[in-house]
N, C-alpha and C. Protein backbone atom coordinates (compact mmCIF):
# COMPACT_ATOMS: atom_id res chain seq x y z
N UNK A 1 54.26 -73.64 -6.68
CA UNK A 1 53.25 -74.67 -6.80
C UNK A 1 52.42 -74.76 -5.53
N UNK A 2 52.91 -74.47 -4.20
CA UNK A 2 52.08 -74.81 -3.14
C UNK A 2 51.39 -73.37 -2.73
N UNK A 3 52.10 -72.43 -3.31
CA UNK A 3 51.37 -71.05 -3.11
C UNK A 3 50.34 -70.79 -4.17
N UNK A 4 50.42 -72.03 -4.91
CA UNK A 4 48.89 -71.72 -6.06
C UNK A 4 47.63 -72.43 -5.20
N UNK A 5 48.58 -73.70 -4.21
CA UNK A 5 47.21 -74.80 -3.83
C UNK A 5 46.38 -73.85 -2.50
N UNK A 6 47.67 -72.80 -1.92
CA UNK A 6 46.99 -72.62 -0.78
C UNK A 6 45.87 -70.88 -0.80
N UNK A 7 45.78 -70.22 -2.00
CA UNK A 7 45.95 -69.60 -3.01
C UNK A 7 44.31 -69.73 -3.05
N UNK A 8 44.11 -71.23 -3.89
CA UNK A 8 42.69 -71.74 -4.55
C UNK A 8 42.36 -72.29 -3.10
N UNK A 9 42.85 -72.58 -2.10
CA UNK A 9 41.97 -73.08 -1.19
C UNK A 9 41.46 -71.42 -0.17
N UNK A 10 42.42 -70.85 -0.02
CA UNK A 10 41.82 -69.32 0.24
C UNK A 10 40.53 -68.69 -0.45
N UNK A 11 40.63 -68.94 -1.39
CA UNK A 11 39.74 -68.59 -2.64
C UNK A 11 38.12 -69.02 -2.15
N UNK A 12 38.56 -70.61 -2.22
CA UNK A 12 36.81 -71.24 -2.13
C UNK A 12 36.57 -71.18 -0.56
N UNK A 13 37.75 -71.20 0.54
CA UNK A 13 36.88 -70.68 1.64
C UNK A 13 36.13 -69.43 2.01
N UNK A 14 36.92 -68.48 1.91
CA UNK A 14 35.97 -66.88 1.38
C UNK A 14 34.94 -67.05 0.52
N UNK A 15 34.52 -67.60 -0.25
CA UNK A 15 33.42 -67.55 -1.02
C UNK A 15 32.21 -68.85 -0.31
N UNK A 16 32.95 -69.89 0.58
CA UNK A 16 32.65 -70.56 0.92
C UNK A 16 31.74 -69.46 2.74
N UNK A 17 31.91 -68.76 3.39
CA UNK A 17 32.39 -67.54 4.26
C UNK A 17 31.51 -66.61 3.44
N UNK A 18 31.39 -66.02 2.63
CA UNK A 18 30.74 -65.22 1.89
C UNK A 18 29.25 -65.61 1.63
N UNK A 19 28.74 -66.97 1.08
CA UNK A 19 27.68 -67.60 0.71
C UNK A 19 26.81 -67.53 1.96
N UNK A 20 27.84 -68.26 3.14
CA UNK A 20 26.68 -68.00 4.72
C UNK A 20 26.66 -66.84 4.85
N UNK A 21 26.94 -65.76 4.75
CA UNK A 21 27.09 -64.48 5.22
C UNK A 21 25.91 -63.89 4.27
N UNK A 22 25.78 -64.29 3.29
CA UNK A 22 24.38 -63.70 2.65
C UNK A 22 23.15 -64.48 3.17
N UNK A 23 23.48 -65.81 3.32
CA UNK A 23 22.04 -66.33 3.81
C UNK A 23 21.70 -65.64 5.15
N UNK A 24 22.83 -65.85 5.73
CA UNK A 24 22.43 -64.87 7.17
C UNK A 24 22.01 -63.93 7.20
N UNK A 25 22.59 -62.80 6.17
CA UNK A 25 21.62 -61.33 6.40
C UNK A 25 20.44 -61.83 5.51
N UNK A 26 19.97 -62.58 4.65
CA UNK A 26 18.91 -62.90 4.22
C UNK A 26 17.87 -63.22 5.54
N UNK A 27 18.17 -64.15 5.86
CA UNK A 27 17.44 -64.23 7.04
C UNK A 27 17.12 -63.22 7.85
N UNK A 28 17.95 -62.55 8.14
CA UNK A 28 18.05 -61.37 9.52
C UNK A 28 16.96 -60.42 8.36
N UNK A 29 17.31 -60.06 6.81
CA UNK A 29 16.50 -59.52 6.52
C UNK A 29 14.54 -59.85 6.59
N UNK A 30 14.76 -61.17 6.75
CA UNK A 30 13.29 -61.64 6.61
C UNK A 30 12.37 -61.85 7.84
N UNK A 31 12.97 -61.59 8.35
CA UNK A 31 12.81 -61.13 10.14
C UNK A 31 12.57 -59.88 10.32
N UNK A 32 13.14 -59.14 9.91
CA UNK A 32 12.74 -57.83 9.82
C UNK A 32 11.77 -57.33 9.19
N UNK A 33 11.19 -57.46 8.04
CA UNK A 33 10.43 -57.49 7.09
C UNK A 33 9.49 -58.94 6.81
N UNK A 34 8.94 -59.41 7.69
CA UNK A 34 7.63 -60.27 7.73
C UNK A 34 6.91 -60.27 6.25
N UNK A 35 6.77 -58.96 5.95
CA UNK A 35 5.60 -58.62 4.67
C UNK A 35 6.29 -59.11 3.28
N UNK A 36 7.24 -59.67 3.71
CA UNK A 36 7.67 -60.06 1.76
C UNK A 36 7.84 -61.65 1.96
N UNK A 37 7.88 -62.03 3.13
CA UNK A 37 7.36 -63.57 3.07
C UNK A 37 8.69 -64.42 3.91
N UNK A 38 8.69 -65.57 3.80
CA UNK A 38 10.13 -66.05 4.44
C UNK A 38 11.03 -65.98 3.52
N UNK A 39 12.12 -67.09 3.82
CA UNK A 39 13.58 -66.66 3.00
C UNK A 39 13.27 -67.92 2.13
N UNK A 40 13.14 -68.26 1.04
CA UNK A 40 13.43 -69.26 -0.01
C UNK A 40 14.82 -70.02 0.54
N UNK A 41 14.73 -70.97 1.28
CA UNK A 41 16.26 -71.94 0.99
C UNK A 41 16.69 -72.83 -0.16
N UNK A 42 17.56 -73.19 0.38
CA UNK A 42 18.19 -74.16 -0.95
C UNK A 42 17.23 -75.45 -1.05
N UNK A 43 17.09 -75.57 -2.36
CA UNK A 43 15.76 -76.69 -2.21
C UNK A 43 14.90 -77.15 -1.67
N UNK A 44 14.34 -75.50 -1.20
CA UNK A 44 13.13 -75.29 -0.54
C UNK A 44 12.14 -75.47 -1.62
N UNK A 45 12.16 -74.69 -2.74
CA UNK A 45 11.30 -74.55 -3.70
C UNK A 45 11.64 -75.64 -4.97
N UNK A 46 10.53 -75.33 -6.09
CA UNK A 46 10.71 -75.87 -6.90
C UNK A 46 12.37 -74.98 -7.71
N UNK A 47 12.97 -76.14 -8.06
CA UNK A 47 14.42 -75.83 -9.13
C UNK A 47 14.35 -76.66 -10.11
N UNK A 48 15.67 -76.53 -10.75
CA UNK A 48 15.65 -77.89 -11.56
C UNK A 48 15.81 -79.09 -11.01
N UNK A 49 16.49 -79.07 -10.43
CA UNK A 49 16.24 -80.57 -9.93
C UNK A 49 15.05 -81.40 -9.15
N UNK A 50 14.31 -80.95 -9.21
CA UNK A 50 13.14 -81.05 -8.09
C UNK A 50 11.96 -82.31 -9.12
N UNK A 51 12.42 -82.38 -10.04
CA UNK A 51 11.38 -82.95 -10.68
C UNK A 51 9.72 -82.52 -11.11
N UNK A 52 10.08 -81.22 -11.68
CA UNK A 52 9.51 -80.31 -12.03
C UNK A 52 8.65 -80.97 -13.51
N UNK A 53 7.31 -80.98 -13.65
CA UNK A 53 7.19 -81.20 -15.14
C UNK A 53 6.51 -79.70 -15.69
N UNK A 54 6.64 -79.39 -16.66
CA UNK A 54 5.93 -78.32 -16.94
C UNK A 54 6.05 -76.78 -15.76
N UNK A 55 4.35 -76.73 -15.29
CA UNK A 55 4.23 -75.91 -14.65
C UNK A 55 4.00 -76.23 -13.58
N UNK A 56 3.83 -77.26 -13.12
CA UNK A 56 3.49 -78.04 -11.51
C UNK A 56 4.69 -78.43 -10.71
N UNK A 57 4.65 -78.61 -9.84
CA UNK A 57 5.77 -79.07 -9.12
C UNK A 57 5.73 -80.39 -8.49
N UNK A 58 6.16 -81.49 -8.52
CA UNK A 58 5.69 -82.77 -7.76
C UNK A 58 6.13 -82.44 -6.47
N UNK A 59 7.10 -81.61 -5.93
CA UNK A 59 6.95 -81.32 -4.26
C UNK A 59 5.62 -80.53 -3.66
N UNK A 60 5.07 -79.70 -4.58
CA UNK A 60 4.50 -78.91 -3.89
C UNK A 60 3.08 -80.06 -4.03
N UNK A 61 2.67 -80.71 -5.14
CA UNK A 61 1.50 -81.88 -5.39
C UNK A 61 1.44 -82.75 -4.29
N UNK A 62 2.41 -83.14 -3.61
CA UNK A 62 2.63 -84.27 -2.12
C UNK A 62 2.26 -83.37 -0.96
N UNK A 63 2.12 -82.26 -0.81
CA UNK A 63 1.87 -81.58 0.53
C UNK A 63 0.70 -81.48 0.55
């Protein structure tokens, strides 16, 4: 039972470890390569949650 808890907590820290590790070479990639633009972050852009209607974005309408 405690080798399942410590198991699933191994689990989501590596993936937790894994997630920065892509934003980071994301970045490092977008540094390198200027010409494809910056790095999109996490609710940088329009998503779903953003309060999106249609095709407009109400974040990008306020700037």
């Amino acid at each position: 039972m405690v080798t399942t808890y410590l198991i699933t907590i191994g689990i989501i820290l590596v993936m937790l470890f894994g997630w920065v590790a892509v934003q980071h070479l994301a970045r490092k990639f977008a540094a390198k390569h200027p010409e494809f633009g910056p790095v999109r972050d996490e609710g940088g852009g329009c998503g779903s949650f953003c309060g999106c209607i249609g095709t407009r974005c109400a974040k990008e309408e306020k700037n």
